[in-house]
C-alpha atoms as a PDB file:
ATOM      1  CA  UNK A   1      77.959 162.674  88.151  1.00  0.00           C
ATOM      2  CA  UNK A   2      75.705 160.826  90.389  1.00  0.00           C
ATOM      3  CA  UNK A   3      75.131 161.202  93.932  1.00  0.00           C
ATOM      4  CA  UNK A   4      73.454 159.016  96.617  1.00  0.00           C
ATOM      5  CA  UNK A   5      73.166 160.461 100.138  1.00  0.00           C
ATOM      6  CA  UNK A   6      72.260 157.946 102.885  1.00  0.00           C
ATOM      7  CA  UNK A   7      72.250 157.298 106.936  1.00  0.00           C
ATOM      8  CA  UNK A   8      69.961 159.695 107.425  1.00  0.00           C
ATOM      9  CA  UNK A   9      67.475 159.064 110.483  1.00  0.00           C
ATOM     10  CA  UNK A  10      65.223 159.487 113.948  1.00  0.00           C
ATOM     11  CA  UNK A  11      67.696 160.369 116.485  1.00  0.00           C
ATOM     12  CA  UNK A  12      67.468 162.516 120.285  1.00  0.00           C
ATOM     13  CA  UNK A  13      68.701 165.286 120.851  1.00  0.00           C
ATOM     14  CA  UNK A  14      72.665 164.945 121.990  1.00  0.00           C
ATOM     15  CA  UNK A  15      72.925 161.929 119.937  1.00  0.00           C
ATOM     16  CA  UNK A  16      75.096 161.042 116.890  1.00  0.00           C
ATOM     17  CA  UNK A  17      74.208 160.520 113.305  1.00  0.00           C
ATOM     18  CA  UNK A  18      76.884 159.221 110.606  1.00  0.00           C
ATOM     19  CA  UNK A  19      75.949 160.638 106.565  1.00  0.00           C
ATOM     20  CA  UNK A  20      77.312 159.303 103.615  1.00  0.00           C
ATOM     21  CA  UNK A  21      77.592 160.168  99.900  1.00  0.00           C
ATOM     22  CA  UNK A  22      78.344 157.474  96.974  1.00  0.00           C
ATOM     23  CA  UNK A  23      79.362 159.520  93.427  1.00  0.00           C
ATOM     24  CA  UNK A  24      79.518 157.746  90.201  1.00  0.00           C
ATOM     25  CA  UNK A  25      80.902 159.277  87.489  1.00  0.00           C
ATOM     26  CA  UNK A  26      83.631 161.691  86.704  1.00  0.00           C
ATOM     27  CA  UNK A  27      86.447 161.466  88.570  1.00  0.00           C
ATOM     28  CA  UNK A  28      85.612 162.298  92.137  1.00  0.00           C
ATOM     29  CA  UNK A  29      88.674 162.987  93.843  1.00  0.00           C
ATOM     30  CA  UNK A  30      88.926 165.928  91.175  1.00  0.00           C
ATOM     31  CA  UNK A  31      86.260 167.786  92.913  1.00  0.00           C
ATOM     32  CA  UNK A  32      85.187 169.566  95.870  1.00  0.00           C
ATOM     33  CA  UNK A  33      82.091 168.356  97.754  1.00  0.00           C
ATOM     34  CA  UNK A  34      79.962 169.667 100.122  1.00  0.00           C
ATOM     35  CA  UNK A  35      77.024 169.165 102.795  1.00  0.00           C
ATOM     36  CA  UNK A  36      73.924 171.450 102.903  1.00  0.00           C
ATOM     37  CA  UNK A  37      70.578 171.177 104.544  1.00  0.00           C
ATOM     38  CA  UNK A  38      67.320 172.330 104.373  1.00  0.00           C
ATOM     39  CA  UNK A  39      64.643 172.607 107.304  1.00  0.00           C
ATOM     40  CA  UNK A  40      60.661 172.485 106.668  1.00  0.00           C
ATOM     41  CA  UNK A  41      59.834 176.271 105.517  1.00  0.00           C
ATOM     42  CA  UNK A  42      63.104 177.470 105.569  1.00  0.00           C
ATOM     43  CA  UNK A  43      65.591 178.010 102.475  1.00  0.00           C
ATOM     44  CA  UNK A  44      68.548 175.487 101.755  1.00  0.00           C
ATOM     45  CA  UNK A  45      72.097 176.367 104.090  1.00  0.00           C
ATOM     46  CA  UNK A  46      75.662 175.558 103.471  1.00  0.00           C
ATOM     47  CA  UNK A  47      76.649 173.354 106.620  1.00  0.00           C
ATOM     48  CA  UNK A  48      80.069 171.562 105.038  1.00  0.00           C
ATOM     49  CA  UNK A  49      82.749 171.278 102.531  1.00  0.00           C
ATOM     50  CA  UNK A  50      86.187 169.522 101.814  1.00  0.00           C
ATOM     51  CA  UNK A  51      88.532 169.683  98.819  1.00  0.00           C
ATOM     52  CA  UNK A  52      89.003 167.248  96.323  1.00  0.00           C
ATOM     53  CA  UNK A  53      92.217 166.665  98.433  1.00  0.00           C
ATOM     54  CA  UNK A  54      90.906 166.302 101.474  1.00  0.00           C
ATOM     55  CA  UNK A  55      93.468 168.959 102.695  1.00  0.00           C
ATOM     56  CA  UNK A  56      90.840 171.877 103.592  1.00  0.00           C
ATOM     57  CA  UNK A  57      87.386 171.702 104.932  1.00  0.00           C
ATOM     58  CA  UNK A  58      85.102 174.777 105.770  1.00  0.00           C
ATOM     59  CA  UNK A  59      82.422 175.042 108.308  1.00  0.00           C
ATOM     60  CA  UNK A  60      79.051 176.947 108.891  1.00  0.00           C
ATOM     61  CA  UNK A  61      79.241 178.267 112.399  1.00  0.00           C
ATOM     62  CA  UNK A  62      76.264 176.680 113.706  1.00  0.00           C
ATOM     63  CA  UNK A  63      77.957 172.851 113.179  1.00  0.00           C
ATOM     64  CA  UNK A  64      81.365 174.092 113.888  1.00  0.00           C
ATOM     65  CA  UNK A  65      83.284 171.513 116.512  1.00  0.00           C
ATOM     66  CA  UNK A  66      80.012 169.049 116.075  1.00  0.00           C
ATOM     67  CA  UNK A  67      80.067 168.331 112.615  1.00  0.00           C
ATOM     68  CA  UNK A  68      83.118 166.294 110.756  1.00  0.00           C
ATOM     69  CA  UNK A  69      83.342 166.037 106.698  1.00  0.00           C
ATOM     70  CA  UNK A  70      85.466 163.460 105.208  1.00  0.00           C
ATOM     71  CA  UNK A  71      86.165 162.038 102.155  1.00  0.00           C
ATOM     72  CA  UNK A  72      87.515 158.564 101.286  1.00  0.00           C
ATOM     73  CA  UNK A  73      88.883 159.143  97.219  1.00  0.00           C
ATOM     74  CA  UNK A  74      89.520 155.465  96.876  1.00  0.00           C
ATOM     75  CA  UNK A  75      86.003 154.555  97.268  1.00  0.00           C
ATOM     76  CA  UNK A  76      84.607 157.719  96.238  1.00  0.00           C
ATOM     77  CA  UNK A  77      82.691 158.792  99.129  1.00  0.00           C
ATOM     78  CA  UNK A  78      82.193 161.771 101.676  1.00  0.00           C
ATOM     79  CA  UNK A  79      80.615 161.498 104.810  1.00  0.00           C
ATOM     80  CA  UNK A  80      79.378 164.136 107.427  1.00  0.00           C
ATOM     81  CA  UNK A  81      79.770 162.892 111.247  1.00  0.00           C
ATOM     82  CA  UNK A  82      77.315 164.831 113.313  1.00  0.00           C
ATOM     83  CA  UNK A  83      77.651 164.745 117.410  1.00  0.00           C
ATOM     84  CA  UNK A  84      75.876 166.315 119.861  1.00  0.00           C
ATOM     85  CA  UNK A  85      72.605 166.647 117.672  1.00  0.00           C
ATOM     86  CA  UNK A  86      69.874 169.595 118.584  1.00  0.00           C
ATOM     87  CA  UNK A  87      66.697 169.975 117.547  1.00  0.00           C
ATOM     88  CA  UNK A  88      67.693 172.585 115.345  1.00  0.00           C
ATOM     89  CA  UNK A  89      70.020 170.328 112.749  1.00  0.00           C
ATOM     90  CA  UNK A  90      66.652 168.857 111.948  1.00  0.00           C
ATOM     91  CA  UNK A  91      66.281 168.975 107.971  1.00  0.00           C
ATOM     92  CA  UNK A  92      66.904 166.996 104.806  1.00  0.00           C
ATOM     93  CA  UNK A  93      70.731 166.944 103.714  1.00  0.00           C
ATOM     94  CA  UNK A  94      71.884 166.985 100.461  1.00  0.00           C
ATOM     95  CA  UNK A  95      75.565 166.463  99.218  1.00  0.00           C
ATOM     96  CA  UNK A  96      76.525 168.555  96.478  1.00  0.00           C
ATOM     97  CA  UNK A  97      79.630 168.820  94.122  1.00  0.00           C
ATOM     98  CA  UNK A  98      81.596 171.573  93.022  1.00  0.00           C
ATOM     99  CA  UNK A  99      82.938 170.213  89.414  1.00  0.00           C
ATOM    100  CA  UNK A 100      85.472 172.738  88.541  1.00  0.00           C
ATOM    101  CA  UNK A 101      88.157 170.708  88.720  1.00  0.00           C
ATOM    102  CA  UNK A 102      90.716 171.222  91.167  1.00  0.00           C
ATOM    103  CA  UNK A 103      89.312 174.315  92.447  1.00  0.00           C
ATOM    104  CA  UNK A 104      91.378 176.155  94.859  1.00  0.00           C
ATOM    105  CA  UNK A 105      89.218 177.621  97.079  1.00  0.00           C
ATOM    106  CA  UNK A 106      85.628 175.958  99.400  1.00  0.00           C
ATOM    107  CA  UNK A 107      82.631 178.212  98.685  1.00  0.00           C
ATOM    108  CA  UNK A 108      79.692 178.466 101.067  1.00  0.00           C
ATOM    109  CA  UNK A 109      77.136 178.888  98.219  1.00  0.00           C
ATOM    110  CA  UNK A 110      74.607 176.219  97.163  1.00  0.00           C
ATOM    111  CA  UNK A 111      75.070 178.206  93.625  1.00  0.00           C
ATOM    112  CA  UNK A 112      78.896 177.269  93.294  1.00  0.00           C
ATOM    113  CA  UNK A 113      77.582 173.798  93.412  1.00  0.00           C
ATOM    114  CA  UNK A 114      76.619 171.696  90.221  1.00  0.00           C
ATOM    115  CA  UNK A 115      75.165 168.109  90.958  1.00  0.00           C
ATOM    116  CA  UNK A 116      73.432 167.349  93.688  1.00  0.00           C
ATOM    117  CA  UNK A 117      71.895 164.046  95.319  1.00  0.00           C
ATOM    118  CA  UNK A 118      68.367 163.808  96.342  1.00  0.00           C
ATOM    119  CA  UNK A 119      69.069 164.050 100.130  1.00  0.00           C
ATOM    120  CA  UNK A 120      68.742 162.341 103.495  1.00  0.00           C
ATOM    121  CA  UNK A 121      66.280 163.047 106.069  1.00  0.00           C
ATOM    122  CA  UNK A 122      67.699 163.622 109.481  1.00  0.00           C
ATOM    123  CA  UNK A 123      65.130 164.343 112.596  1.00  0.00           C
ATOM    124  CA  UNK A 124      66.442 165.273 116.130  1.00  0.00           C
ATOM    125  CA  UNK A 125      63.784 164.731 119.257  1.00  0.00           C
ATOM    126  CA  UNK A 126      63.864 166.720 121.851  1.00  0.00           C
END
């Protein structure tokens, strides 16, 4: 599995920014993917996931109600909307799949993950 994370970007602060992830590979709409980021000096944090059906999506608190994964399994992408942008959401995201297929249930954990794209930089002005 390959991923490629793009749309990343200079953006103020109550703005909007739109991230998207291309996989190649094995079958993508198998698998659940997820969002995480990581600021300058601080360790990596789970901020999204969906299942491979597109049925269930889970949320860190801190993006909760301004952050919207998607997935499109025809064209084998997910995408993170972001609104209402702080200062704070500054960091590079990386998309990350969970290939055990089918799996039930979205984990929070950058360890239940096992590919990962090189990330997208994303910086919010104040």
């Amino acid at each position: 599995v390959q991923l490629q994370a793009s749309g990343g970007g200079l953006v103020q602060a109550g703005g909007s920014l739109r991230l998207s992830c291309a996989a190649s590979g094995r079958t993508f709409s198998s698998y659940n993917m997820g969002w995480f980021r990581q600021a300058p000096g601080k360790e990596r944090e789970f901020v999204a996931a969906i299942k491979w059906s597109g049925g269930s999506t889970l949320y860190a608190d801190s993006v909760k109600g301004r952050f919207t994964i998607s997935r499109d399994n025809a064209k084998n992408t997910v995408s993170l909307q972001m609104i209402s942008l702080k200062p704070e959401d500054t960091a590079v995201y990386y998309c990350a799949a969970d290939l055990r297929y089918y799996r039930t249930s979205l984990k929070p954990f950058s360890d239940e993950y096992n590919y990962w794209g090189q990330g997208t930089e994303v910086t919010v002005s104040s």
